[in-house]
N, C-alpha and C. Protein backbone atom coordinates (compact mmCIF):
# COMPACT_ATOMS: atom_id res chain seq x y z
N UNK A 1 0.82 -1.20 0.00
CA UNK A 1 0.00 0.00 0.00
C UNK A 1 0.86 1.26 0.00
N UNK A 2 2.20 1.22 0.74
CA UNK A 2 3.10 2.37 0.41
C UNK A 2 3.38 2.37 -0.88
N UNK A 3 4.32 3.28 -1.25
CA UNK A 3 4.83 4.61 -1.92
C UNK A 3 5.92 5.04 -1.82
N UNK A 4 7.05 4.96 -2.62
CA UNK A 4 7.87 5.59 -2.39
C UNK A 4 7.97 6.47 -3.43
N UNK A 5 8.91 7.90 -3.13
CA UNK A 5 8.76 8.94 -3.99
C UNK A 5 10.51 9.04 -4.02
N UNK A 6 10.44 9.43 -5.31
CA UNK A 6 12.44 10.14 -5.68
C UNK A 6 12.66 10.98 -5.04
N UNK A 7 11.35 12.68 -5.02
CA UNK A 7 11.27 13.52 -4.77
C UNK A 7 10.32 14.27 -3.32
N UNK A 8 10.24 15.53 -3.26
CA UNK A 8 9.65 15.89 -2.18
C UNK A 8 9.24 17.00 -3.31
N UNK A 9 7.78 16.82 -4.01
CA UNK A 9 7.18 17.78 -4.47
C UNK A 9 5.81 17.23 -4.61
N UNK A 10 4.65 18.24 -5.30
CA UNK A 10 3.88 17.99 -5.93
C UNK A 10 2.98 18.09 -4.71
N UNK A 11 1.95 16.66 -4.86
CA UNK A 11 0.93 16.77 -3.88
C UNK A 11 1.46 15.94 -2.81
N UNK A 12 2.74 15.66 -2.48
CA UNK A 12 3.63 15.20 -1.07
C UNK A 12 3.77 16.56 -0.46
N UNK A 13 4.59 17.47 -1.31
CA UNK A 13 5.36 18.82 -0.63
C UNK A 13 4.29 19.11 -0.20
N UNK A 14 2.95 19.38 -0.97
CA UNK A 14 2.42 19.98 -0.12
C UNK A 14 1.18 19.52 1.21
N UNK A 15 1.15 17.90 1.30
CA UNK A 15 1.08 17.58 2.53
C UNK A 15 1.60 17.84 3.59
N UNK A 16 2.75 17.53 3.60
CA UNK A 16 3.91 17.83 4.29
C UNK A 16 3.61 19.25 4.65
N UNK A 17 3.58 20.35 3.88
CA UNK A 17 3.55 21.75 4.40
C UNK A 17 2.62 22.51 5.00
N UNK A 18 1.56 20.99 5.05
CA UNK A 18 0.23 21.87 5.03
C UNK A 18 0.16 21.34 6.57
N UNK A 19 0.84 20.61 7.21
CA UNK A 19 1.08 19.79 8.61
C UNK A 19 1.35 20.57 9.59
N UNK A 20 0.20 20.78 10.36
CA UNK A 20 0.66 21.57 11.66
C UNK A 20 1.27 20.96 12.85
N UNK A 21 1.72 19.61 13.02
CA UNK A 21 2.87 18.91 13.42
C UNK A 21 3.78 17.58 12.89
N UNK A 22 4.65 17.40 13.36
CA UNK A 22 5.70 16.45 12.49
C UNK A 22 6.15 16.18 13.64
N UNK A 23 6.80 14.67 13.52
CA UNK A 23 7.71 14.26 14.30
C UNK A 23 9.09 14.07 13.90
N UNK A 24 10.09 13.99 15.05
CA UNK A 24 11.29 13.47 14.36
C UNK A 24 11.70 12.51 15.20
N UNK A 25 12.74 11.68 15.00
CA UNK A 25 13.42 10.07 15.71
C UNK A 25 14.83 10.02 14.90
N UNK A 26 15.93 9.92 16.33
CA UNK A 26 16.70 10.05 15.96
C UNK A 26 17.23 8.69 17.27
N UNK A 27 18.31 8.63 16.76
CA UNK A 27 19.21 7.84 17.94
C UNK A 27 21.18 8.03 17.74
N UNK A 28 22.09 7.45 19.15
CA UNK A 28 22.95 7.28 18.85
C UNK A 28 23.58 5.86 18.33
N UNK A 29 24.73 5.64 18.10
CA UNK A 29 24.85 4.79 17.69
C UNK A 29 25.05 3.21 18.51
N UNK A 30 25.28 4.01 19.45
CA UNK A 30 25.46 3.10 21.09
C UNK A 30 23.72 2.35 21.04
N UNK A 31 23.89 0.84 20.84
CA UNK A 31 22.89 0.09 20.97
C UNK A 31 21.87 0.28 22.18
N UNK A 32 23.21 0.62 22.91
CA UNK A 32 22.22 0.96 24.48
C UNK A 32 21.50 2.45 24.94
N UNK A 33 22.02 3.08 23.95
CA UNK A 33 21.85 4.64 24.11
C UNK A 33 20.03 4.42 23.73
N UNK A 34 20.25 6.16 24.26
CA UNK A 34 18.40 6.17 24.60
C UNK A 34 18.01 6.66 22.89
N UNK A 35 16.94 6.10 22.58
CA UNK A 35 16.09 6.80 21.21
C UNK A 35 15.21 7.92 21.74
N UNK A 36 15.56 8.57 20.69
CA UNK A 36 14.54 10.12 21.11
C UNK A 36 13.57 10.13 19.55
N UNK A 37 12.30 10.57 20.50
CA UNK A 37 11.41 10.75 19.33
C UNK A 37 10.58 12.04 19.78
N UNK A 38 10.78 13.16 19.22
CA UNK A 38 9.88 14.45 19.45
C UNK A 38 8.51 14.98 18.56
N UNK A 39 7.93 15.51 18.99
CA UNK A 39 6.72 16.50 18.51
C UNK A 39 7.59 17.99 17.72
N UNK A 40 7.12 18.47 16.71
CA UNK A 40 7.71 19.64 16.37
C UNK A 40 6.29 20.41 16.12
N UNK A 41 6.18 21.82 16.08
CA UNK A 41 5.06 22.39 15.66
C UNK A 41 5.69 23.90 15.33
N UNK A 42 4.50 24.91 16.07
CA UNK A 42 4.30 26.20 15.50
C UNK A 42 4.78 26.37 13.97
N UNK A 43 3.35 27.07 13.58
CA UNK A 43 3.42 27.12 12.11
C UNK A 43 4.41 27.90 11.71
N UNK A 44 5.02 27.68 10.51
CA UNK A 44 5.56 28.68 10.01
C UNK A 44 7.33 27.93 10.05
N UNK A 45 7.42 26.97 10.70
CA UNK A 45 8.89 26.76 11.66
C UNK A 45 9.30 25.23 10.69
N UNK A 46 8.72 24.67 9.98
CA UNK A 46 9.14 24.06 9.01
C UNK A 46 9.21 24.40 7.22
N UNK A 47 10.22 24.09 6.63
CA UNK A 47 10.43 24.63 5.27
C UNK A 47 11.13 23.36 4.06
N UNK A 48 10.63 23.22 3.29
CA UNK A 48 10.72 22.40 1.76
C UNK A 48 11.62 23.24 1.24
N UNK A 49 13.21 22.75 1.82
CA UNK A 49 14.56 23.67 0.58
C UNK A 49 14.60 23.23 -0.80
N UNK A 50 14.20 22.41 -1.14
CA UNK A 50 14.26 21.52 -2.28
C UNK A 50 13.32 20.58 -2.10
N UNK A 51 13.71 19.81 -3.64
CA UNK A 51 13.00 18.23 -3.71
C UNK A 51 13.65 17.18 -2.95
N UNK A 52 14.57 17.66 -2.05
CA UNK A 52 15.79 16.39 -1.87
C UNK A 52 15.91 17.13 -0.10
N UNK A 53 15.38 18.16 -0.29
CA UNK A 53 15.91 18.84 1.36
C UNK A 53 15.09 19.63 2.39
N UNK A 54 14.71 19.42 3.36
CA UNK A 54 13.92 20.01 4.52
C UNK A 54 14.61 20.92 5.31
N UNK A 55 14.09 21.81 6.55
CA UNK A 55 14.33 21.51 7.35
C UNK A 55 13.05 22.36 8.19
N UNK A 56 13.82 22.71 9.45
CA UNK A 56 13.02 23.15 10.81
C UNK A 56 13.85 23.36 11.36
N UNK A 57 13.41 25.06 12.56
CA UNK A 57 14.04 25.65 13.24
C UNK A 57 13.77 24.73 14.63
N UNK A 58 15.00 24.61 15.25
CA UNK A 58 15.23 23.98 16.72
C UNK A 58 15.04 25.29 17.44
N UNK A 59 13.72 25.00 18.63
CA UNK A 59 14.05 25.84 19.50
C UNK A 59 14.23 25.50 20.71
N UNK A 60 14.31 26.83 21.89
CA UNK A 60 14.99 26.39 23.18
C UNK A 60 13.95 24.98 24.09
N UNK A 61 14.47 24.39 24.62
CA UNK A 61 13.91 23.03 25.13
C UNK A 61 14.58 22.50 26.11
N UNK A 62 14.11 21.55 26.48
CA UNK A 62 14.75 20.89 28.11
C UNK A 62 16.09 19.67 28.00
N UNK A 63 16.19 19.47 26.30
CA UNK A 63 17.29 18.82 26.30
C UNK A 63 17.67 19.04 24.59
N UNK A 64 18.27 18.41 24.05
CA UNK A 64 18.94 18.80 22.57
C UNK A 64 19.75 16.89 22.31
N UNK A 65 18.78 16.49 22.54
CA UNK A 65 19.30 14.71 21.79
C UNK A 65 19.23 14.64 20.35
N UNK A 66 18.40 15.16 19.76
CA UNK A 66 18.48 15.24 18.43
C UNK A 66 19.49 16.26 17.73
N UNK A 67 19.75 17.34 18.18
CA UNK A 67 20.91 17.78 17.73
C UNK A 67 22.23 16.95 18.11
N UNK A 68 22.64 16.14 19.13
CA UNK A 68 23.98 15.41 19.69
C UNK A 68 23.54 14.18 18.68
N UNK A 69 22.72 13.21 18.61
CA UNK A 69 22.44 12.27 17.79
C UNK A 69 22.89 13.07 16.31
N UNK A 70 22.43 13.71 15.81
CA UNK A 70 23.09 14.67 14.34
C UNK A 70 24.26 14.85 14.56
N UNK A 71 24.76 15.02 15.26
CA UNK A 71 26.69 16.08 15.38
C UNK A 71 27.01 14.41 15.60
N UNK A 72 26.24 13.18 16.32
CA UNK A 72 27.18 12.14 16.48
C UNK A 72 27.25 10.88 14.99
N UNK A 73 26.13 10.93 13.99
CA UNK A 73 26.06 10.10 13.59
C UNK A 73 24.78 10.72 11.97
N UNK A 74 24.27 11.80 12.24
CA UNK A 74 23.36 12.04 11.16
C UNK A 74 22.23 11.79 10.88
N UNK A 75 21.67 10.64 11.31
CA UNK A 75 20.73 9.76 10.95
C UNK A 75 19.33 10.17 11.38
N UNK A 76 18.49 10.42 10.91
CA UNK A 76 17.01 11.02 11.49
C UNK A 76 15.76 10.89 10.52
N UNK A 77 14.62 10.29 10.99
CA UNK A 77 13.68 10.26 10.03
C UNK A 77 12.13 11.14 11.14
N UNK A 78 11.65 11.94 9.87
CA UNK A 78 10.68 12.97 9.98
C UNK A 78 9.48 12.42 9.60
N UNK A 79 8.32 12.31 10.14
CA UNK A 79 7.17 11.79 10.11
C UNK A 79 5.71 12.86 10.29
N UNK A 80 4.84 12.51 9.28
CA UNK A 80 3.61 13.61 9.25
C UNK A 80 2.44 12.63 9.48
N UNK A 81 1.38 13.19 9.95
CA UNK A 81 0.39 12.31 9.80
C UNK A 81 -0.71 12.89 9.43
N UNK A 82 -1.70 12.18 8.62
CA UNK A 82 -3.18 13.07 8.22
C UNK A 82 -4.49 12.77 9.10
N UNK A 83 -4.37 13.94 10.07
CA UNK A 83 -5.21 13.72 11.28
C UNK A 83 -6.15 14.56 10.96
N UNK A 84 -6.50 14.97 9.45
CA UNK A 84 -8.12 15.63 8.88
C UNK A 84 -7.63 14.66 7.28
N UNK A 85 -9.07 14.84 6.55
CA UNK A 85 -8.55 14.46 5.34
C UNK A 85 -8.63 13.26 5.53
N UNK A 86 -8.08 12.35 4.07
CA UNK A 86 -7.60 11.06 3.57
C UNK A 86 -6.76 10.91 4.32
N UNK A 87 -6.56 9.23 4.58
CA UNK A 87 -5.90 8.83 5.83
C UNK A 87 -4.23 9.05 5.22
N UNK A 88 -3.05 9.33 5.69
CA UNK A 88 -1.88 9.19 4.62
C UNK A 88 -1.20 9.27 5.96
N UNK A 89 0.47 8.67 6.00
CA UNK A 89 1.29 8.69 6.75
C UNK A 89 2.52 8.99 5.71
N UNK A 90 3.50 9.79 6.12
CA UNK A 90 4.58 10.42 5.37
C UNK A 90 5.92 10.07 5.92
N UNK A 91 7.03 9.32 5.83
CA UNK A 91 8.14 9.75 6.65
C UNK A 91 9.41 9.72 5.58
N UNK A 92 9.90 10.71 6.02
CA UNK A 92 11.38 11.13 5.15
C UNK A 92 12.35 10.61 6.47
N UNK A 93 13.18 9.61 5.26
CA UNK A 93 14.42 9.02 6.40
C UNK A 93 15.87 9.74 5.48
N UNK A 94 16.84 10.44 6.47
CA UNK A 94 17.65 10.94 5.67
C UNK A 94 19.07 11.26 6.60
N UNK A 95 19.40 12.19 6.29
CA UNK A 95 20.76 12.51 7.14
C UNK A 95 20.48 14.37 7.20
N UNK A 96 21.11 14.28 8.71
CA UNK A 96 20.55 15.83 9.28
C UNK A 96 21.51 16.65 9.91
N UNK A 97 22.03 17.51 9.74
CA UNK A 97 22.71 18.26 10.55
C UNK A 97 22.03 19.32 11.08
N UNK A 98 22.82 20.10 12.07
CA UNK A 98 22.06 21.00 12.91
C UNK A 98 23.20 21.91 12.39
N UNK A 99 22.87 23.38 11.66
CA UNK A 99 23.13 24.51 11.43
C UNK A 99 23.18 25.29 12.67
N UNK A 100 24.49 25.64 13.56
CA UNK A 100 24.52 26.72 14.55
C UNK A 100 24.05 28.09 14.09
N UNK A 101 23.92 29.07 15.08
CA UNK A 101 23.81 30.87 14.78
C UNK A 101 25.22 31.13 14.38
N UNK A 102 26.17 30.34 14.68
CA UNK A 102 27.72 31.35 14.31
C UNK A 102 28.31 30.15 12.61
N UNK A 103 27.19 29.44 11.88
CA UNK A 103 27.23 28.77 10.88
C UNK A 103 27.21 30.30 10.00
N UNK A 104 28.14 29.86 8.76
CA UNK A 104 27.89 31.02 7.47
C UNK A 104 26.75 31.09 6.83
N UNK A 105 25.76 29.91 6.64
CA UNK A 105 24.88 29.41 6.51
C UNK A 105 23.49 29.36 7.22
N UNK A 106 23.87 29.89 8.51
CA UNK A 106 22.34 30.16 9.22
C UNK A 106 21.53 31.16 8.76
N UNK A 107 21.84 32.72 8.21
CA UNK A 107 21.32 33.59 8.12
C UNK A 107 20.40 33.41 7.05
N UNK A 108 21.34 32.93 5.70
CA UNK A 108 20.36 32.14 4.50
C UNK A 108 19.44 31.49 4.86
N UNK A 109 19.70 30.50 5.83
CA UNK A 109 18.61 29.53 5.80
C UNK A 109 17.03 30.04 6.61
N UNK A 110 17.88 31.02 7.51
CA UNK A 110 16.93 31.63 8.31
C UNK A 110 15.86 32.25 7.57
N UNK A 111 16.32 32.50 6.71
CA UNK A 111 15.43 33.66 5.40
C UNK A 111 14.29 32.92 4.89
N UNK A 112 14.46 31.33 5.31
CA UNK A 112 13.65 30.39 4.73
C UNK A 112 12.27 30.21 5.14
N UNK A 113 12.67 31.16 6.62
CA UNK A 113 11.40 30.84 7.39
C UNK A 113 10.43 32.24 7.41
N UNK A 114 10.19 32.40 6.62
CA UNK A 114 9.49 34.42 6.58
C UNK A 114 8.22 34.37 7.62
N UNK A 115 7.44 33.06 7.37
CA UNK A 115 6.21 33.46 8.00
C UNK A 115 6.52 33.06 9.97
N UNK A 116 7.58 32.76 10.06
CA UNK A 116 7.45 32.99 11.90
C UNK A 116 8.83 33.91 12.50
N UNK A 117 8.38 34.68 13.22
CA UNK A 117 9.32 35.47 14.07
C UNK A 117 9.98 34.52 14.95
N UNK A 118 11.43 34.20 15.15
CA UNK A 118 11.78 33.08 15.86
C UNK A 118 12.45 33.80 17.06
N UNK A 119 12.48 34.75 17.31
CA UNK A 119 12.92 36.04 18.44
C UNK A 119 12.70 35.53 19.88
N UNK A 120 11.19 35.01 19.94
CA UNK A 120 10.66 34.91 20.94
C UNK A 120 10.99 33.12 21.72
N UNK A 121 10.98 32.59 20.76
CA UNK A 121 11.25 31.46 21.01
C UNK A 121 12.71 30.52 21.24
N UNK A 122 13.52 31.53 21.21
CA UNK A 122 15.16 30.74 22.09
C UNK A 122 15.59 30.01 20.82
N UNK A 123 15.39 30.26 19.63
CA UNK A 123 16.03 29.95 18.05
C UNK A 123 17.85 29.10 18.19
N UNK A 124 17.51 28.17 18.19
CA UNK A 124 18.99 27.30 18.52
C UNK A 124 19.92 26.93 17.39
N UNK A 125 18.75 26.06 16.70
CA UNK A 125 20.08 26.13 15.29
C UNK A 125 18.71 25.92 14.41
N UNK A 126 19.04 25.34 13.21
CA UNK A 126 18.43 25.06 12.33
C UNK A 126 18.97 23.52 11.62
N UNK A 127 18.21 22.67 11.78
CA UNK A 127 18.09 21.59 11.58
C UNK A 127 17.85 21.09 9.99
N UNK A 128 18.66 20.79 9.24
CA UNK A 128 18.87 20.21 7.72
C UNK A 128 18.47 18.80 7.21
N UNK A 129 17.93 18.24 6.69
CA UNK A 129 17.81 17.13 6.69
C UNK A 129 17.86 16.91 4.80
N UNK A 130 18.73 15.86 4.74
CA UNK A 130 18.66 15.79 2.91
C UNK A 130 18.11 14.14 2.96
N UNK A 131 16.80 14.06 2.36
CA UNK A 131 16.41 13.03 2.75
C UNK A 131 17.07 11.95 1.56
N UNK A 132 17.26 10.69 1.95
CA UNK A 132 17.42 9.33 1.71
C UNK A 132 16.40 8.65 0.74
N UNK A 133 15.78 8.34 1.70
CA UNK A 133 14.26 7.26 1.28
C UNK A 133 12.69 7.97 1.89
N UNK A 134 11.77 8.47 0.77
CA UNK A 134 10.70 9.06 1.06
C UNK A 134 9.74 8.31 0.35
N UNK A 135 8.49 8.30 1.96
CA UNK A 135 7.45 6.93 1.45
C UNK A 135 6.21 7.37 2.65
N UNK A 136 5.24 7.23 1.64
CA UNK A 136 3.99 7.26 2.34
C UNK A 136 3.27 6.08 2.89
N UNK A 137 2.16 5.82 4.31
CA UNK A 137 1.46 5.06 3.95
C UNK A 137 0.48 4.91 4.38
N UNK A 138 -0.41 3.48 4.66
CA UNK A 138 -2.24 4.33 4.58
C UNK A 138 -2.54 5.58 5.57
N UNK A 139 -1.98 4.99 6.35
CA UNK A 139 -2.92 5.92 7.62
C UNK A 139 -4.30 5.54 8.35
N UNK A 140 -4.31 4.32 8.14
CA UNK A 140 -5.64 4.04 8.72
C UNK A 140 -5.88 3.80 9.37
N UNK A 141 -5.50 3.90 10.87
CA UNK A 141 -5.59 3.55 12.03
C UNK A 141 -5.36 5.20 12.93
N UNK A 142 -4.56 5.66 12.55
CA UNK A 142 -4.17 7.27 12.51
C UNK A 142 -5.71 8.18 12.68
N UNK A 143 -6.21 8.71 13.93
CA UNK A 143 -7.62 9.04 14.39
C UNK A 143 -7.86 10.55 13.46
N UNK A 144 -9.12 10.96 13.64
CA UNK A 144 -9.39 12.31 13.24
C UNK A 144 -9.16 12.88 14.45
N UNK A 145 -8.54 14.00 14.37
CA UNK A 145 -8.35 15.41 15.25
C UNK A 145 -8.48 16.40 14.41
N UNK A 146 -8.40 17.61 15.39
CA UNK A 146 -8.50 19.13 14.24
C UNK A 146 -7.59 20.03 15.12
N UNK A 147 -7.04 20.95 14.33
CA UNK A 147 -6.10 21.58 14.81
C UNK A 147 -6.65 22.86 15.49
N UNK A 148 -6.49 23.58 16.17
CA UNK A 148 -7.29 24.47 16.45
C UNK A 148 -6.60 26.05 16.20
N UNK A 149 -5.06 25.80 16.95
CA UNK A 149 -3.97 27.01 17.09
C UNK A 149 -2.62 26.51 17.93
N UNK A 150 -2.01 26.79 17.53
CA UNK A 150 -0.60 26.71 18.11
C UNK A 150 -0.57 27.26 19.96
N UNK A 151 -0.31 26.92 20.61
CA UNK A 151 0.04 27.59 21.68
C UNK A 151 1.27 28.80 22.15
N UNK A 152 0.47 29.48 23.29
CA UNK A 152 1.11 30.73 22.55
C UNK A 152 2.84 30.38 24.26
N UNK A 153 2.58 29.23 24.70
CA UNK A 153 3.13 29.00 25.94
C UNK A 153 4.72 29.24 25.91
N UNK A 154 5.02 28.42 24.75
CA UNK A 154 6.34 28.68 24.25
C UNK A 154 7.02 30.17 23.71
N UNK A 155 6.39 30.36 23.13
CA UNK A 155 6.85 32.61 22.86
C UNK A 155 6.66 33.06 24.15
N UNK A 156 5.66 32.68 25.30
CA UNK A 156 5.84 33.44 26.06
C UNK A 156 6.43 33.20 27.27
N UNK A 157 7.29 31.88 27.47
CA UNK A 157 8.58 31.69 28.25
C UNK A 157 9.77 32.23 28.21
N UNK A 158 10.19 32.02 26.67
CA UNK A 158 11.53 32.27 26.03
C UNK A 158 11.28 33.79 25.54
N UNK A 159 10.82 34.31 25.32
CA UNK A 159 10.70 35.93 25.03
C UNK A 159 10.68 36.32 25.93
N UNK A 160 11.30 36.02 27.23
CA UNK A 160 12.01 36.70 28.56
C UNK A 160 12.95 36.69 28.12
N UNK A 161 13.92 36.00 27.71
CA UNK A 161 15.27 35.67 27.57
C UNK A 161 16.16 36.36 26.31
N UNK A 162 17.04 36.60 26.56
CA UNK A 162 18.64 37.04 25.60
C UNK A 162 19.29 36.15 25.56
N UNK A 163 20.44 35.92 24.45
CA UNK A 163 21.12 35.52 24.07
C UNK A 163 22.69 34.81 25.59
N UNK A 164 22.06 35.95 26.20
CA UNK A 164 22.92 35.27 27.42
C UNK A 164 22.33 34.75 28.49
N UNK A 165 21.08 35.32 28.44
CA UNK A 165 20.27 34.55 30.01
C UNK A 165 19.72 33.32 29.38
N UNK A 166 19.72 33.36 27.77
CA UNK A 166 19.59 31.81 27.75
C UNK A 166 20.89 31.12 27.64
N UNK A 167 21.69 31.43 27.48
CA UNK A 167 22.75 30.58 27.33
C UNK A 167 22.94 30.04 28.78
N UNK A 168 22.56 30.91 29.75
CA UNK A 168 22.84 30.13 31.21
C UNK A 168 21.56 29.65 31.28
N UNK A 169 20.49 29.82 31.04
CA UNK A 169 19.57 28.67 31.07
C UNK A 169 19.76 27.24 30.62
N UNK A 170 20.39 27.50 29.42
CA UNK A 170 20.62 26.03 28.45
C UNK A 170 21.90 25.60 29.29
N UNK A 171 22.79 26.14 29.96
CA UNK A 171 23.85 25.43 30.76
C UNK A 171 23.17 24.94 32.00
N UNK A 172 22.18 25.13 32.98
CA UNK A 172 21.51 24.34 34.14
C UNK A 172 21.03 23.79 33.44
N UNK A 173 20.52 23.14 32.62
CA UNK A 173 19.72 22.09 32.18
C UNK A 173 20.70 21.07 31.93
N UNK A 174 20.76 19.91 32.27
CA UNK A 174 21.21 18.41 32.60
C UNK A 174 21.76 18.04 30.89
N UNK A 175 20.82 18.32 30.08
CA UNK A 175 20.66 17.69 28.70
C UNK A 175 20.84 18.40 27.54
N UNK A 176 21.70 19.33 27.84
CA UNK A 176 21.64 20.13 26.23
C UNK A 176 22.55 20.64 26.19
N UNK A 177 23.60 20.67 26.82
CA UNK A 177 25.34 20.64 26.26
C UNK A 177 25.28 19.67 26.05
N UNK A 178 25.21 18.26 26.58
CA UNK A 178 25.67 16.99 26.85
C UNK A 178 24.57 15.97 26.63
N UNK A 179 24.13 15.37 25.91
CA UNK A 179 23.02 14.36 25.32
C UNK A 179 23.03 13.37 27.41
N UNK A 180 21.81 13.07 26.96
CA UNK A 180 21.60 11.81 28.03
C UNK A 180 22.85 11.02 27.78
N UNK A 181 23.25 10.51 26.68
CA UNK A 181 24.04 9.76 26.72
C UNK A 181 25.56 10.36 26.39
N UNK A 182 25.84 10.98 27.49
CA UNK A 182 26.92 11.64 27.36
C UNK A 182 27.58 12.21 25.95
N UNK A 183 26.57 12.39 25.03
CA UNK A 183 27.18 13.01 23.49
C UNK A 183 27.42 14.60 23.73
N UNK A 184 28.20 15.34 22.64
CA UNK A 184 27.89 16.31 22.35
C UNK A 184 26.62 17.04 21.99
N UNK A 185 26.34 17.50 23.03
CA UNK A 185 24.78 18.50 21.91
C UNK A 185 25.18 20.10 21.45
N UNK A 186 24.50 21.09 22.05
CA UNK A 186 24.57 22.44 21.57
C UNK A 186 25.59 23.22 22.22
N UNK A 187 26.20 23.60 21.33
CA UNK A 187 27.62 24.38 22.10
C UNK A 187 27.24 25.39 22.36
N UNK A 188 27.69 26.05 23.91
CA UNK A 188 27.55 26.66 24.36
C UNK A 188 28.57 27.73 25.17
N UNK A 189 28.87 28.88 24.68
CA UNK A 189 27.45 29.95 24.37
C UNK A 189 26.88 30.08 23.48
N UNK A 190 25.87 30.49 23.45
CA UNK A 190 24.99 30.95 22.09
C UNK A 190 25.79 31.83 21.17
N UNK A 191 25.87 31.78 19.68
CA UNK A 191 26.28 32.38 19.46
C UNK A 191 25.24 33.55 19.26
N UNK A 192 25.16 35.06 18.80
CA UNK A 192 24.92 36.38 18.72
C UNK A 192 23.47 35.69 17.36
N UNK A 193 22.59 36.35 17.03
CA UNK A 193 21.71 36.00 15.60
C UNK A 193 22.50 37.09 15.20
């Protein structure tokens, strides 16, 4: 009943874009190491660089495994689901890096994202993904929900914060220099946007 596609266009791209959440799953390479699988949202914060390339802005959070899983090994697959509509399940499996603020490359990419102000929200890096293997499938078990609005909880935590009171925020937190599993995650200090 799946699908696989060469590309990321057409009436995929714009499933995919039309998704007011996505997941991602990443792991290290350590058999024993922990798998992380997250929720991503607020509109506006994912972008179609190409037929071959994604990404999404990382923001501030209680740990950064998916960026240390990327800096340790690459590997990450992104998942949509059709929770209105025809039933469809989407996942792009590919290789991902995490774009820092002091990258030559962040400011471009940043440009990618016009429709969200990322100011408010503790903007960490920007997350790349050039996908591999892209494949849909039914979705039929996958419930109806409806989206209603983004929450506004997250802009209005981190829109206290600067570039330095978060950087000492992101240093008390247990998990985001340093992966659960003792990896590299987000270097710290922040660099400047």
């Amino acid at each position: 009943m799946g699908k696989t596609y060469e590309r990321i266009d057409g009436r995929l791209r714009t499933f995919i874009e039309e998704q007011p959440l996505f997941f991602t799953a990443t792991a290290p390479l350590s058999g024993d190491g922990t798998v992380n699988l997250s929720p991503k949202g607020l509109k506006g914060s994912f972008a179609v660089l190409d037929e071959h390339t994604v990404a999404y802005l990382d923001f501030a959070g209680s740990n950064a495994e998916t960026i240390a899983h990327l800096r340790e090994n690459g590997r990450i697959t992104l998942m949509w689901c059709a929770f209105q509509g025809p039933p469809n399940i989407v996942r792009v499996h590919g290789r991902g890096e995490p774009v820092f603020r002091d990258d030559p490359r962040f400011g471009e990419l940043l440009a990618r994202f016009p429709d969200l102000d990322p100011t408010p929200h503790g903007l960490r890096a920007i997350i790349v993904v050039h996908a591999e293997l892209v494949r849909d499938t039914c979705g039929y078990a996958v419930p109806f929900m409806t989206y209603d609005e983004d929450r506004e909880l997250h802009a209005q935590r981190f829109a206290r914060e600067d570039d330095a009171s978060l950087s000492a925020y992101f240093a008390k937190k247990d998990h985001v220099a340093t992966s659960m599993d003792g990896l590299p995650g987000l270097p710290l200090p922040l660099s400047p946007i």
